[in-house]
Protein backbone atom coordinates (compact mmCIF):
# COMPACT_ATOMS: atom_id res chain seq x y z
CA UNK A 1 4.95 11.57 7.86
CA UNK A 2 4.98 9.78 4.20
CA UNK A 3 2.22 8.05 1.99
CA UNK A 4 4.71 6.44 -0.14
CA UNK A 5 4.02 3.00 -0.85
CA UNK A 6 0.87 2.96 1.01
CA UNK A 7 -2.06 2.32 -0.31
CA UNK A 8 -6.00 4.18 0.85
CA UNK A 9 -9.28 4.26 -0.59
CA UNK A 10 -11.76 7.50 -0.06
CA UNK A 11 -15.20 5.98 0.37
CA UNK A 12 -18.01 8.69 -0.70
CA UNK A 13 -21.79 9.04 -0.18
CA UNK A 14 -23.54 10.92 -3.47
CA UNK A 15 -25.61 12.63 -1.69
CA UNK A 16 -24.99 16.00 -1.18
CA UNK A 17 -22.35 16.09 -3.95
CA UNK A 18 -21.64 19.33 -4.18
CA UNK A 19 -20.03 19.20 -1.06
CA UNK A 20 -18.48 15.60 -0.79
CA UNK A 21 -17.05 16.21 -4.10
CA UNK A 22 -14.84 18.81 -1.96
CA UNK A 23 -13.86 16.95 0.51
CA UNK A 24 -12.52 14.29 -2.06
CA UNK A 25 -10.60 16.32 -4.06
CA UNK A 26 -8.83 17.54 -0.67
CA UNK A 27 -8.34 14.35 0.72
CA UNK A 28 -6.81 12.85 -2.96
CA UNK A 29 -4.86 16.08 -3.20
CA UNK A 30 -3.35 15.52 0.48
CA UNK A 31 -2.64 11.86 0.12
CA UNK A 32 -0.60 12.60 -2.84
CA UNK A 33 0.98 15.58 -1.46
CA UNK A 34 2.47 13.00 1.06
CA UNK A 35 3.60 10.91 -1.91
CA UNK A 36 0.74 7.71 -1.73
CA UNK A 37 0.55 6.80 -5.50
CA UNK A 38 -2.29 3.85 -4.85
CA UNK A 39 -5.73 5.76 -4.18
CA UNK A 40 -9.12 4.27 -4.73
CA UNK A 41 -12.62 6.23 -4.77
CA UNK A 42 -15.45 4.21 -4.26
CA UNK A 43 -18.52 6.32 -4.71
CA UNK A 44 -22.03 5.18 -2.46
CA UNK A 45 -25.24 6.43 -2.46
CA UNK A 46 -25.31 7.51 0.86
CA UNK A 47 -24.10 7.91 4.40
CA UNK A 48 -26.02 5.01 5.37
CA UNK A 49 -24.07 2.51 2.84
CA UNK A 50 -20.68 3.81 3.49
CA UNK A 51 -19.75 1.27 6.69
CA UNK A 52 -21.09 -1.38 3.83
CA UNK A 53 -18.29 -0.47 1.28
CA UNK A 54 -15.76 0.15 3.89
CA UNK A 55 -16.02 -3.29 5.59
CA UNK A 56 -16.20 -5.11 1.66
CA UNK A 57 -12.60 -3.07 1.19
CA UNK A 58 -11.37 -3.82 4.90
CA UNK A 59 -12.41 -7.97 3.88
CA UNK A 60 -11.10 -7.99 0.11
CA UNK A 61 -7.95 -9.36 -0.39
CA UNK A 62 -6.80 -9.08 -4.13
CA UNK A 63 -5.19 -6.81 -5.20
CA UNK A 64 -3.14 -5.52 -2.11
CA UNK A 65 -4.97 -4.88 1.30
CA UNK A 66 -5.41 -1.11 2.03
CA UNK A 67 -3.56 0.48 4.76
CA UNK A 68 -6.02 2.99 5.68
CA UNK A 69 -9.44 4.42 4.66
CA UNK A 70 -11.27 7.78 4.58
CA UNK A 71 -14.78 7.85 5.04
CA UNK A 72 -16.43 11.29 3.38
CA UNK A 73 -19.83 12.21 3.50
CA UNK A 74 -22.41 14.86 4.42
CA UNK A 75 -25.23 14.40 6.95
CA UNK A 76 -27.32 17.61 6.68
CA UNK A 77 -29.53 18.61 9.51
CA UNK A 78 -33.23 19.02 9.17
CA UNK A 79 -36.10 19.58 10.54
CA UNK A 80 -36.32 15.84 12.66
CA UNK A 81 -33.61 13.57 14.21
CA UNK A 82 -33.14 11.71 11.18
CA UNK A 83 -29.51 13.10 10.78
CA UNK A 84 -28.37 12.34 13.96
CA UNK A 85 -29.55 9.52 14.33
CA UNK A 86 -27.88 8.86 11.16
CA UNK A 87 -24.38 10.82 12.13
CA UNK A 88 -24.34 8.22 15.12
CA UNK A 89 -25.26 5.17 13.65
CA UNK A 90 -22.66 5.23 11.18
CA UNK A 91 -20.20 6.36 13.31
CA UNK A 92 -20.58 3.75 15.87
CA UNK A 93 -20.38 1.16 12.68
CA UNK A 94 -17.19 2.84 11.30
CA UNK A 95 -15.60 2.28 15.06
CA UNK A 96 -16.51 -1.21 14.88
CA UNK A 97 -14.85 -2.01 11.86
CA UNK A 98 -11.66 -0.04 12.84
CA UNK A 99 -11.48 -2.33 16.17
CA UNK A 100 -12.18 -5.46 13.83
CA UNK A 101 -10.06 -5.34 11.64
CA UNK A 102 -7.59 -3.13 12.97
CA UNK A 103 -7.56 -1.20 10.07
CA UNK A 104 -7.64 2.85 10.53
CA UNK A 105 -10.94 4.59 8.92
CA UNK A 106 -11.21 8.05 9.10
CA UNK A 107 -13.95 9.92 9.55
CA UNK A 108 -14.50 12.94 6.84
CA UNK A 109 -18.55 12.90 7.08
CA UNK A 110 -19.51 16.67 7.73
CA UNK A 111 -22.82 17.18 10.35
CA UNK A 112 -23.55 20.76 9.34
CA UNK A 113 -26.68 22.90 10.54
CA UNK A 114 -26.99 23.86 6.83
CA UNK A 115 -25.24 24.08 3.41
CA UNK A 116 -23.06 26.90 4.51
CA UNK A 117 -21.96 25.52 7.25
CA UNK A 118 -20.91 22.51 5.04
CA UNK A 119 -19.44 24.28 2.15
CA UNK A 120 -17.19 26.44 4.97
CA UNK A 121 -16.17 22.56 5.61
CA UNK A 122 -15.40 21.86 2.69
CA UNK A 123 -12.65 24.10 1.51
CA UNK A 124 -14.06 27.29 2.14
CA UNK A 125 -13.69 29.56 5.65
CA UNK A 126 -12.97 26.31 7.78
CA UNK A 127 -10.31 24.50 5.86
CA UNK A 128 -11.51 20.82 4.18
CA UNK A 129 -12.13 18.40 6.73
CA UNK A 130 -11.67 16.01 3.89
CA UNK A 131 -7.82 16.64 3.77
CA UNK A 132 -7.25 16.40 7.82
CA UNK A 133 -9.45 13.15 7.15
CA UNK A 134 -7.16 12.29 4.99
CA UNK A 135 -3.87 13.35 7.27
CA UNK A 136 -5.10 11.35 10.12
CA UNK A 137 -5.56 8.28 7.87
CA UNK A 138 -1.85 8.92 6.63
CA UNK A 139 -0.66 9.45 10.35
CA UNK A 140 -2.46 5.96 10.93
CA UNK A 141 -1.40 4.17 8.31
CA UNK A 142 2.13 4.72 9.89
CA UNK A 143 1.80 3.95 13.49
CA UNK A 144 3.61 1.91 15.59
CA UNK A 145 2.85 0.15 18.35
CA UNK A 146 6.40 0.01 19.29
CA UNK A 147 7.75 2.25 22.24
């Protein structure tokens, strides 16, 4: 599996920076690991706006089209349904705009009961789910359809 001469964008929410900054740094550090030398980050304020920035990447067309993108975030739980109501919403948008455009976008967004939970996600007891993010989007950015 290679990055080189692919090019990716890592799409961030602000919120909750402490952790997404985490998952960024592991998904840039994997992607070059793999030898991509193109790598945008695009920094939202939210989870909510992400699917916003992704599809304005996804329709751009100077310079280069992207070959894959990596969605990063962190939806924290509370007290109410407002995260996961959240988690799905832009989930389900980030699908759609895979299947549009045929374009992969990988999920990275963490849905942790609390902080812990996310920091463990982030590089601590339970690897950096930004770097698999970031692994699947390479793995995707090479497929073929081909038998």
């Amino acid at each position: 599996m290679s990055a080189v001469g692919k090019r990716f964008a890592i799409v961030a929410s602000r919120w909750n920076e402490f952790v997404v900054s985490r998952l960024v740094e592991g998904a840039r550090d994997e992607l070059t690991r793999y030898g991509a030398s193109h790598v945008e980050v695009h920094i939202v304020p939210g989870s909510w706006e992400i699917p916003v920035a992704v599809r304005a990447l996804l329709t751009r067309t100077e310079p280069d089209p992207l070959d894959a993108i990596i969605a990063v975030g962190c939806i924290l739980q509370g007290a109410t349904a407002h995260a996961q109501l959240l988690a799905a919403d832009v989930s389900r948008a980030l699908m759609d705009l895979q299947m549009e455009f045929g374009k992969p976008v990988s999920w990275g967004i963490l849905t942790p009961q609390c902080e812990s939970q996310a920091l463990e996600r982030a590089g601590m007891k339970m690897g950096n789910k930004g770097r698999e993010a970031a692994l699947a989007a390479i793995e995707m950015a090479n497929f073929d359809p081909r038998p």
